[in-house]
C-alpha atoms as a PDB file:
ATOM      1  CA  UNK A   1     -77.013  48.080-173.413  1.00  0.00           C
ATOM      2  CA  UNK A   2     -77.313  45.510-170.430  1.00  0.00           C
ATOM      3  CA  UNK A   3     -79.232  42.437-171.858  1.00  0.00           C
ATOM      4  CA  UNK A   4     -79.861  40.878-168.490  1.00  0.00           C
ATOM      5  CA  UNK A   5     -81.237  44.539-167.391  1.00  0.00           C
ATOM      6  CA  UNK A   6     -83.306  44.262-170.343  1.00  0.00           C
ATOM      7  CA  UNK A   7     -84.085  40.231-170.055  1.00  0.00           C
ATOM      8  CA  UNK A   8     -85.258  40.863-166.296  1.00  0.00           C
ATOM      9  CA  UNK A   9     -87.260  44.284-166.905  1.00  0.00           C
ATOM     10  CA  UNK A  10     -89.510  42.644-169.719  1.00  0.00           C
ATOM     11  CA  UNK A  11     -90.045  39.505-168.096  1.00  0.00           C
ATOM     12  CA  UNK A  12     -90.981  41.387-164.860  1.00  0.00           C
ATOM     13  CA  UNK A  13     -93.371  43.232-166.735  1.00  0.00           C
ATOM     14  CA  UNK A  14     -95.247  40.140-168.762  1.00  0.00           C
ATOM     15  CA  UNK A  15     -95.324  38.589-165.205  1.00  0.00           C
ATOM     16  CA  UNK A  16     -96.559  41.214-163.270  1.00  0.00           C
ATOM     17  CA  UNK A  17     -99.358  41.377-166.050  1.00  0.00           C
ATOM     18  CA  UNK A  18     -99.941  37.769-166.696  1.00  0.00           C
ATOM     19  CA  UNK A  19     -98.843  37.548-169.889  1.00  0.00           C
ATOM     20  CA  UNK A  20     -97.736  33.837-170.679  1.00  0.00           C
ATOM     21  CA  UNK A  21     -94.239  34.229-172.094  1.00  0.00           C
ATOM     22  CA  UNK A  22     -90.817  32.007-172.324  1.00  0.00           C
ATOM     23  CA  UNK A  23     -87.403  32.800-173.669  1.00  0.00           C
ATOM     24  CA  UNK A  24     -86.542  32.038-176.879  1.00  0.00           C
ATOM     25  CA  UNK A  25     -83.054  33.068-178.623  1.00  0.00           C
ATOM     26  CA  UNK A  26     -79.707  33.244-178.016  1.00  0.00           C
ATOM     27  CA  UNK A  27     -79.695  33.010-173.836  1.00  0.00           C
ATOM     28  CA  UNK A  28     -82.380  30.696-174.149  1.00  0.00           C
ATOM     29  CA  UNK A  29     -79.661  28.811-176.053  1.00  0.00           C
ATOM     30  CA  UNK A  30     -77.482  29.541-173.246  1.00  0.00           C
ATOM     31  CA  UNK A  31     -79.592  28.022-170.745  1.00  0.00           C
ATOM     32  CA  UNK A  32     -79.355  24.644-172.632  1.00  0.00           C
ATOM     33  CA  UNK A  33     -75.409  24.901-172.928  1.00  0.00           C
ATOM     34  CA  UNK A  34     -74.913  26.804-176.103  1.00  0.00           C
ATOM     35  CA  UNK A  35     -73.347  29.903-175.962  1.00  0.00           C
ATOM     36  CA  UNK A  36     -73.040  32.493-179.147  1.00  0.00           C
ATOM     37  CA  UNK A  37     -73.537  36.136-179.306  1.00  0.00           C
ATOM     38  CA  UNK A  38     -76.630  37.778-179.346  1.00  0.00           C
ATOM     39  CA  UNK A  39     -78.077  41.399-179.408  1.00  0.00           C
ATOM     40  CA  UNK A  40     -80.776  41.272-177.893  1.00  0.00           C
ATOM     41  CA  UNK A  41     -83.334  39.358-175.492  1.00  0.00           C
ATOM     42  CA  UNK A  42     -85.977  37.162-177.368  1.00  0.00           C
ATOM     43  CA  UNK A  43     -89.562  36.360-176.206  1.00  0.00           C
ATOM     44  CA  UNK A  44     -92.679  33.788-177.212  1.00  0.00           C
ATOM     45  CA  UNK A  45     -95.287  35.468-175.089  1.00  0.00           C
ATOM     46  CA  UNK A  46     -99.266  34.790-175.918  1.00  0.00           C
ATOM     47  CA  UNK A  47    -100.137  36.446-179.091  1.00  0.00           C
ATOM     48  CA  UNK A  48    -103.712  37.117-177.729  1.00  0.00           C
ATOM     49  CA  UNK A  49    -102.336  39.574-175.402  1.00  0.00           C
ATOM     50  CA  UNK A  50    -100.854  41.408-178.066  1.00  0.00           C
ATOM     51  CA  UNK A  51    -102.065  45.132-177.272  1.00  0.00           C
ATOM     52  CA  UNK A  52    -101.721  44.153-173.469  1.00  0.00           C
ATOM     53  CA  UNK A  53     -98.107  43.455-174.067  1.00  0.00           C
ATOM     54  CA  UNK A  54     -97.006  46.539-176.275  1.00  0.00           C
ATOM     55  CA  UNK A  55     -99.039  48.727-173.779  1.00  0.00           C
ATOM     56  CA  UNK A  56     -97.208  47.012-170.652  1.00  0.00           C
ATOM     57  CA  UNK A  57     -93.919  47.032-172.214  1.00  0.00           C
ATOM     58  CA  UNK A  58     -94.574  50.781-173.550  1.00  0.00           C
ATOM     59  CA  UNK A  59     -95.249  51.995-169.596  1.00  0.00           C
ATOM     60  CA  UNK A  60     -92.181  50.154-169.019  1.00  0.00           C
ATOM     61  CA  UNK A  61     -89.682  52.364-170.856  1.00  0.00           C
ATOM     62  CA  UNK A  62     -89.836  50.623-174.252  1.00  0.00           C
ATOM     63  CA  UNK A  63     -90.318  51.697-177.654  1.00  0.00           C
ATOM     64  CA  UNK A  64     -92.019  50.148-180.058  1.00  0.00           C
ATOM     65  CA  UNK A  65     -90.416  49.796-183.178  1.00  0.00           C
ATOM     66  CA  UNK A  66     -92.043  47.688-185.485  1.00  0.00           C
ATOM     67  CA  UNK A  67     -95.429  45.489-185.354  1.00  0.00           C
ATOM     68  CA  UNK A  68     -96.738  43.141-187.163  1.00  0.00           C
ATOM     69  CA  UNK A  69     -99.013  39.380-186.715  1.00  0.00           C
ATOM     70  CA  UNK A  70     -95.994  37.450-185.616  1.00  0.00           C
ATOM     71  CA  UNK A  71     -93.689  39.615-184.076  1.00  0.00           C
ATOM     72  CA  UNK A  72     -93.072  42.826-182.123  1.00  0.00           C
ATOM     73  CA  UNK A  73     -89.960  44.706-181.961  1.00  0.00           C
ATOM     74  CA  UNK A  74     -89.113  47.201-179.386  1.00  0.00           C
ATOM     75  CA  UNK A  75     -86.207  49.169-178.705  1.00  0.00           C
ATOM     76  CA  UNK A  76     -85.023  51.995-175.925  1.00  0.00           C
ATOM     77  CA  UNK A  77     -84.419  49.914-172.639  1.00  0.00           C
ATOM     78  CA  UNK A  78     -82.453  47.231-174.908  1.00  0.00           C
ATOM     79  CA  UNK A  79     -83.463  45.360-177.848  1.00  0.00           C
ATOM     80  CA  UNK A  80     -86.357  43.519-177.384  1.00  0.00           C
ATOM     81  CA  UNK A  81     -88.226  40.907-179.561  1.00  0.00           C
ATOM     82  CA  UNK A  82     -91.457  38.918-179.122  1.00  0.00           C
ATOM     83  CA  UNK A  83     -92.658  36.426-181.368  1.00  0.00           C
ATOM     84  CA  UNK A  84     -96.307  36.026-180.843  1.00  0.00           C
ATOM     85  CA  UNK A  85     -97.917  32.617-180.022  1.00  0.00           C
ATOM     86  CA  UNK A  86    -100.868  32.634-182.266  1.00  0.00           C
ATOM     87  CA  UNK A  87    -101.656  29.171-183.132  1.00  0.00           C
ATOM     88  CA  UNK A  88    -102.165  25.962-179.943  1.00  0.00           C
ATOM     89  CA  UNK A  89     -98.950  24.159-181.015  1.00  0.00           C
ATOM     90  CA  UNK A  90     -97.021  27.373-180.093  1.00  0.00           C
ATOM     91  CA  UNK A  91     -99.152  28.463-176.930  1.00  0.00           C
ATOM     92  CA  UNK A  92     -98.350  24.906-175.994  1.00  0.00           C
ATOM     93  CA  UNK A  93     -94.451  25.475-175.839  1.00  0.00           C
ATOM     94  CA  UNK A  94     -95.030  28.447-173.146  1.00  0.00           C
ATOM     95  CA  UNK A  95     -97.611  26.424-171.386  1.00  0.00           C
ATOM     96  CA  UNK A  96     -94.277  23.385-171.169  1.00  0.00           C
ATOM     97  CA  UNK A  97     -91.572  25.609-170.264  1.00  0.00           C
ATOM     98  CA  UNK A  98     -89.427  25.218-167.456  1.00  0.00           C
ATOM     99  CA  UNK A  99     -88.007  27.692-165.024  1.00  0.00           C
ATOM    100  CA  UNK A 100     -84.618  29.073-165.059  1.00  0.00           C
ATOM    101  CA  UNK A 101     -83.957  30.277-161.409  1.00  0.00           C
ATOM    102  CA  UNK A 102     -80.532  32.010-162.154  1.00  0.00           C
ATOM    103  CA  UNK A 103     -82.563  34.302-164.838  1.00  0.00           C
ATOM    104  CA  UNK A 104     -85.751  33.860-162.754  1.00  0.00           C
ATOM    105  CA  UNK A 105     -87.870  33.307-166.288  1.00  0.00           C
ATOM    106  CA  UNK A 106     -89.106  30.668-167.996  1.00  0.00           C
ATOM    107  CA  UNK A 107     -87.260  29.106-170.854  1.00  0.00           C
ATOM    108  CA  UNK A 108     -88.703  27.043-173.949  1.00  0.00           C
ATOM    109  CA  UNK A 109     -87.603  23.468-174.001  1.00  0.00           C
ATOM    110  CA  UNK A 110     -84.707  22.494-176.412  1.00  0.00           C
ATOM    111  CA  UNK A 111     -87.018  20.736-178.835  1.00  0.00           C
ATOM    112  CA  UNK A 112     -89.057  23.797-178.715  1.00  0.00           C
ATOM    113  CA  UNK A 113     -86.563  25.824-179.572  1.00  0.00           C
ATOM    114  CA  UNK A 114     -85.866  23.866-182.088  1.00  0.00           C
ATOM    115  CA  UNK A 115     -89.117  23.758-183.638  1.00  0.00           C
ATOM    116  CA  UNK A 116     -88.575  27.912-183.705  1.00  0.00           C
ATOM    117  CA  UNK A 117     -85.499  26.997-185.675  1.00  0.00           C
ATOM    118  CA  UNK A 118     -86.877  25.024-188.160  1.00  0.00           C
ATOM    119  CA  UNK A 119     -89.890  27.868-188.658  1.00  0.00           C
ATOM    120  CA  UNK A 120     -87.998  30.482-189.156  1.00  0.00           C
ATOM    121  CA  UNK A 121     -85.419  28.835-190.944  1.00  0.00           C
ATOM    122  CA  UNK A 122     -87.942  27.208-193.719  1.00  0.00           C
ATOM    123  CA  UNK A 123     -89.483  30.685-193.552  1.00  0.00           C
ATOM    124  CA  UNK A 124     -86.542  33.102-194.133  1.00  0.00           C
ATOM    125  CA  UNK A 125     -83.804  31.439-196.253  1.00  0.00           C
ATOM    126  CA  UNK A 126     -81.200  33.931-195.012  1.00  0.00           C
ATOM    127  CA  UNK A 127     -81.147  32.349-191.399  1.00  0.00           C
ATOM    128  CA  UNK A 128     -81.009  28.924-192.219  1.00  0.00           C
ATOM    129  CA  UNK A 129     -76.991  28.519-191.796  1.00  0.00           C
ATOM    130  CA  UNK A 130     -76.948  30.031-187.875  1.00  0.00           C
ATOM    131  CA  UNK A 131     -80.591  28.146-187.423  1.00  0.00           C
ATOM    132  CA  UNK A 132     -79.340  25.022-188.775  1.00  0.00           C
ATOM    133  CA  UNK A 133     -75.948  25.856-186.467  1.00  0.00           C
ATOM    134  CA  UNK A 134     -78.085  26.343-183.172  1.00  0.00           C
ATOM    135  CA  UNK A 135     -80.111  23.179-183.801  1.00  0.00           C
ATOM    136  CA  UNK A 136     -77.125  20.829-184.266  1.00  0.00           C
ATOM    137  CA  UNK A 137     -75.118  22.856-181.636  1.00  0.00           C
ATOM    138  CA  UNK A 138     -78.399  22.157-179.392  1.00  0.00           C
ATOM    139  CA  UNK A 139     -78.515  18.379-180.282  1.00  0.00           C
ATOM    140  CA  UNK A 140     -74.751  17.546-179.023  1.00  0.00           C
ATOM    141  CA  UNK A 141     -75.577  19.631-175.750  1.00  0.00           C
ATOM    142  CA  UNK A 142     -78.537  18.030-174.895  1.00  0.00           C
ATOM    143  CA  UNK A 143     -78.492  13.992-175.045  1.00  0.00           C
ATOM    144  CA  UNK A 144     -81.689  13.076-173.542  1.00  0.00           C
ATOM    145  CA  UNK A 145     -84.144  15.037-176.652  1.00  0.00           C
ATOM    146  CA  UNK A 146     -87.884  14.110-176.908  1.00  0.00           C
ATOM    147  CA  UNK A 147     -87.469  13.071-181.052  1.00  0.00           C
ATOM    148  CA  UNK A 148     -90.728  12.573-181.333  1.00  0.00           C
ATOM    149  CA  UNK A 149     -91.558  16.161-180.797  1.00  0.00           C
ATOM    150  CA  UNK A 150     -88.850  17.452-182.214  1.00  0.00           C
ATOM    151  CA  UNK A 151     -90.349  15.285-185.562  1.00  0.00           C
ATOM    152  CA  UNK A 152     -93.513  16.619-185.258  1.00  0.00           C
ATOM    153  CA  UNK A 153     -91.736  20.017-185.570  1.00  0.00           C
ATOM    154  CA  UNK A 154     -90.223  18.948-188.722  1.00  0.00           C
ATOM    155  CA  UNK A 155     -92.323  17.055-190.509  1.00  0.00           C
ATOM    156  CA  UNK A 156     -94.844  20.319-190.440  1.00  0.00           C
ATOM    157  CA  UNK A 157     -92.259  21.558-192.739  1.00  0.00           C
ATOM    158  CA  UNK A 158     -90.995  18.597-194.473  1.00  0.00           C
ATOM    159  CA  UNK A 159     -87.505  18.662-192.739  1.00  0.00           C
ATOM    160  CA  UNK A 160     -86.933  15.176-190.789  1.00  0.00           C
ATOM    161  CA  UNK A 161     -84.168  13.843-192.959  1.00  0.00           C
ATOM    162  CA  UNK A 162     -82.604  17.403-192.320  1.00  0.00           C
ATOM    163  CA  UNK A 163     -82.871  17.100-188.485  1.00  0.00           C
ATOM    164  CA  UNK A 164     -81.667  13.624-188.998  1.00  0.00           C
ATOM    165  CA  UNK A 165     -78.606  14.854-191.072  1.00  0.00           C
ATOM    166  CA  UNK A 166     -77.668  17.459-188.363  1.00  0.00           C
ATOM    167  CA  UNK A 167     -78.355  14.709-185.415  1.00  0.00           C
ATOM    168  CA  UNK A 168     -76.124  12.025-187.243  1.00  0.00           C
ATOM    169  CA  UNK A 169     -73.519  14.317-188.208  1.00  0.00           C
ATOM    170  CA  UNK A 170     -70.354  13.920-185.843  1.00  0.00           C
END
């Protein structure tokens, strides 16, 4: 499986039928200087276009492999995940991502990304030690972070003195 074959067919796809999307995950993680394996390609795409986007993806060579609210999973091309943006705060993090020429997609911000982190870690206990991982790895890459949003993130969840922890940590 060829993850940038997989990364470039999908996001040719959502743009070709104006789906808002940004990448998430592990090469989004790359993109921002933190590098770790990963098995597949991760999306935040408008959760409104949800049958437009399994439908696209579908004509596209994909399988879908599980659906549900939040998230779709697809297989066959490569490993493919989207996490739906259902609520504004989310739709807002496509809406401020920047553009990654080499990978010609857009990528969430860092304190985006970590604002995923702290979701899914608060929501799925076994992720929190990688999440947790990624966020400080992302916070000694990136020295000029936006802590305001990046609070705003984690006070949803009760989770500032955490984030504080992992930013003062050496």
């Amino acid at each position: 499986m060829d993850l940038r074959k997989t990364l470039s067919l999908a996001s040719e796809v959502l743009q070709k039928d104006q789906i808002a999307h940004a990448l998430i995950g592990g090469f989004a993680l790359a993109v921002h200087g933190v590098h770790r394996a990963t098995l597949d390609i991760d999306f935040l795409a408008d959760g409104s276009q949800k049958d437009k986007i399994v439908s696209s993806l579908t004509a596209a060579g994909f399988t879908l492999r599980q659906s549900t609210n939040e998230t779709l999973h697809f297989t066959g091309v490569g490993h493919l995940d989207i996490l739906l943006a259902n609520r504004p705060i989310s739709l807002q993090m496509i809406a401020d991502s920047a553009r990654a020429e080499h990978l010609q997609v857009n990528v969430l911000r860092p304190e985006d990304i970590i604002g995923l982190k702290i979701q899914t870690y608060c929501n799925d206990k076994s992720r929190e030690f990688q999440d947790k991982a990624d966020t400080q790895s992302l916070i000694r890459t990136n020295k000029s972070l936006d802590w305001s949003r990046i609070q705003k993130y984690a006070d949803l969840f009760n989770e500032w003195p955490t984030i504080q922890s992992l930013r003062d940590s050496k």
